[in-house]
Protein backbone atom coordinates (compact mmCIF):
# COMPACT_ATOMS: atom_id res chain seq x y z
CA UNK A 1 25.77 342.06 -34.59
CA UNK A 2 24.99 345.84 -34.40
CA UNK A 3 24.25 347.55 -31.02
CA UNK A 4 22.65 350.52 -32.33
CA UNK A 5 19.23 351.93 -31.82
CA UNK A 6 17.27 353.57 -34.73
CA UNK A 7 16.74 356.70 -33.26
CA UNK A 8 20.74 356.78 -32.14
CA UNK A 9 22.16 359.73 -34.20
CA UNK A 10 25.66 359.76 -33.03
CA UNK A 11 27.63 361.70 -36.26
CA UNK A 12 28.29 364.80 -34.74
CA UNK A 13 29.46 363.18 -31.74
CA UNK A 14 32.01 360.98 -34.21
CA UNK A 15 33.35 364.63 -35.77
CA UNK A 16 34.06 366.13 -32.36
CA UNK A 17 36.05 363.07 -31.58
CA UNK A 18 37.96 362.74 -34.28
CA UNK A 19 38.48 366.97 -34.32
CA UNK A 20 39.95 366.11 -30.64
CA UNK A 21 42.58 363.47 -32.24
CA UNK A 22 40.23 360.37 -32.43
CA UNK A 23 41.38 358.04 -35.42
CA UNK A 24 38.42 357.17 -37.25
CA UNK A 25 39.30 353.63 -37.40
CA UNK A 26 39.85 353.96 -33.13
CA UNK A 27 36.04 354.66 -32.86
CA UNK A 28 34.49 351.29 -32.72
CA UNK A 29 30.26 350.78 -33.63
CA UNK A 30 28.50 347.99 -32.26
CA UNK A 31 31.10 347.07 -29.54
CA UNK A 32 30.49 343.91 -27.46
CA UNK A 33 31.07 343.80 -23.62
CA UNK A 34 29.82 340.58 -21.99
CA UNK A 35 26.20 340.54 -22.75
CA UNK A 36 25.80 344.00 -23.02
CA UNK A 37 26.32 346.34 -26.36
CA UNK A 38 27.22 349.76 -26.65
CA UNK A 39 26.46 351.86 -30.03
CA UNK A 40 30.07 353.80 -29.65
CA UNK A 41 33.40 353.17 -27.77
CA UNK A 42 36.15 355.28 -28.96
CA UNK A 43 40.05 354.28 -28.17
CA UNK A 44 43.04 355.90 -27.84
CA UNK A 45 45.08 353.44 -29.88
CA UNK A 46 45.20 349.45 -30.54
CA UNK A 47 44.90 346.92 -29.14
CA UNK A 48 41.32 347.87 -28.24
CA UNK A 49 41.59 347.50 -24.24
CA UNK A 50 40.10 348.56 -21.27
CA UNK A 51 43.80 350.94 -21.10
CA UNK A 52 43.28 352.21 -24.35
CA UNK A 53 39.54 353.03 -23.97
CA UNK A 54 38.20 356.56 -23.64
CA UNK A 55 34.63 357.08 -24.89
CA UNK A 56 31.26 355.12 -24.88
CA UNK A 57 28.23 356.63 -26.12
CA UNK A 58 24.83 355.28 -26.46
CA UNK A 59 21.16 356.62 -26.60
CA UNK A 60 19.17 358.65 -23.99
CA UNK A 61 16.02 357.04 -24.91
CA UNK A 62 17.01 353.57 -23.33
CA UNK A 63 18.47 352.86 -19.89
CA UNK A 64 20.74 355.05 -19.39
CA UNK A 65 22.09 353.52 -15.81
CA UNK A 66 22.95 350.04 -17.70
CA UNK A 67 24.98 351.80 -20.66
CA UNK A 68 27.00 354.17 -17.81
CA UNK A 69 27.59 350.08 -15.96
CA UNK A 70 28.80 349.04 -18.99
CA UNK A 71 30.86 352.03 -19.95
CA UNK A 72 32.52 351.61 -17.06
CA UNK A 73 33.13 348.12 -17.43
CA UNK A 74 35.30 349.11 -20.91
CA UNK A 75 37.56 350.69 -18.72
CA UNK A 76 36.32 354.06 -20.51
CA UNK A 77 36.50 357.40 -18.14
CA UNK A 78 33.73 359.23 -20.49
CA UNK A 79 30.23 358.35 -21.32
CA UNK A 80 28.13 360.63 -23.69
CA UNK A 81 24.12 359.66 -23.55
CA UNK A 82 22.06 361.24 -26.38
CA UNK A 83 21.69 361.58 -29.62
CA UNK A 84 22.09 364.10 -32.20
CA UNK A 85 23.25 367.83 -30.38
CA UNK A 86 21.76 366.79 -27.15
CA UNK A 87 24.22 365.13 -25.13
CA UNK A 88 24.95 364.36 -21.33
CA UNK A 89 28.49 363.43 -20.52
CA UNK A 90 29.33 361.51 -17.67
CA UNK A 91 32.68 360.56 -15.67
CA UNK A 92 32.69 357.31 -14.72
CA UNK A 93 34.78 356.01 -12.03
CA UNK A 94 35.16 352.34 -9.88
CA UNK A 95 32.26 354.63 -7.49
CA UNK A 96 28.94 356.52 -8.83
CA UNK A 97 29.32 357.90 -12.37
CA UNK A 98 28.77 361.67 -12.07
CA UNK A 99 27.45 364.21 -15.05
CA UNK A 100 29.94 366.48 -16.78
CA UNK A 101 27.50 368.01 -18.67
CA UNK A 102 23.69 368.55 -18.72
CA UNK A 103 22.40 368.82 -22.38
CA UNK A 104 20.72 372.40 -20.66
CA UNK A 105 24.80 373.76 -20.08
CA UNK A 106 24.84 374.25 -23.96
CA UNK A 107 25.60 372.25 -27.11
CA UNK A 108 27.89 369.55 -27.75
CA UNK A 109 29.71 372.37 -29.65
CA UNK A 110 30.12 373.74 -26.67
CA UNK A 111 31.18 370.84 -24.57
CA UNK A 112 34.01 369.97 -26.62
CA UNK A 113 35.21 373.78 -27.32
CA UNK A 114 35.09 373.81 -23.21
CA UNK A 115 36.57 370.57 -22.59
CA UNK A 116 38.69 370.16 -25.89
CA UNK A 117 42.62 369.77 -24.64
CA UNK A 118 41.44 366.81 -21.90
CA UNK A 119 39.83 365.10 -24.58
CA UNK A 120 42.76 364.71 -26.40
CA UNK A 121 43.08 360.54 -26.28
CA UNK A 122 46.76 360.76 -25.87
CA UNK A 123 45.67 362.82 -22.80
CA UNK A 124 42.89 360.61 -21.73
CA UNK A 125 45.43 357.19 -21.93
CA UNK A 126 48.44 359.29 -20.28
CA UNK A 127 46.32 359.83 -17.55
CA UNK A 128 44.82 356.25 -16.79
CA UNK A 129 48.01 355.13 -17.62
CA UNK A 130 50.18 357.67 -15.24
């Protein structure tokens, strides 16, 4: 079953990723945790695990506290909330997820040009993993 809302416009988002090293086939749609759904969760490799997670992404326009639960939950550091070019990004740790970036900082072009060699996923599971 597909976790996606209508107004979720996440293609960009899926080119920066994969521009960063992201396997398309590592970028999962519609991903399952528990009850819960999220639209995106991006891995570094298989087998698709809470130590080889790095992304989640879902929608601004729905609750945004219950997708950054559930990203954490994956075992993912990274949550983007948005759609399209506006983006918030969010670290999320075993305490209170805190925002990377404010959609005001700039672009999602500009995130990833900023933040582009740690979102390498061979970077992101070297360091979970370390």
């Amino acid at each position: 079953m597909s976790v996606s809302s209508p107004a979720f416009d996440d293609r960009s988002l899926r080119s920066h990723l994969e521009r960063c090293g992201f396997e398309r086939e590592n970028i999962a749609a519609g991903f399952r945790v528990g009850e819960s759904g999220l639209p995106l969760l991006a891995f570094s490799h298989r087998p698709f695990d809470t130590r080889t997670a790095c992304a989640v992404a879902g929608p601004s326009d729905g609750d945004a506290a219950a997708l950054l639960r559930t990203g954490r939950d994956t075992g993912a550091p990274l949550a983007f909330v948005g759609s399209g070019q506006r983006w918030s990004v969010w670290q999320l740790t075993q305490a209170e997820p805190s925002r990377l970036w404010a959609p005001d900082r700039g672009s999602l072009d500009a995130f990833f040009r900023t933040y582009r060699a740690q979102l390498d996923p061979r970077s992101i599971y070297r360091a979970k993993t370390a």
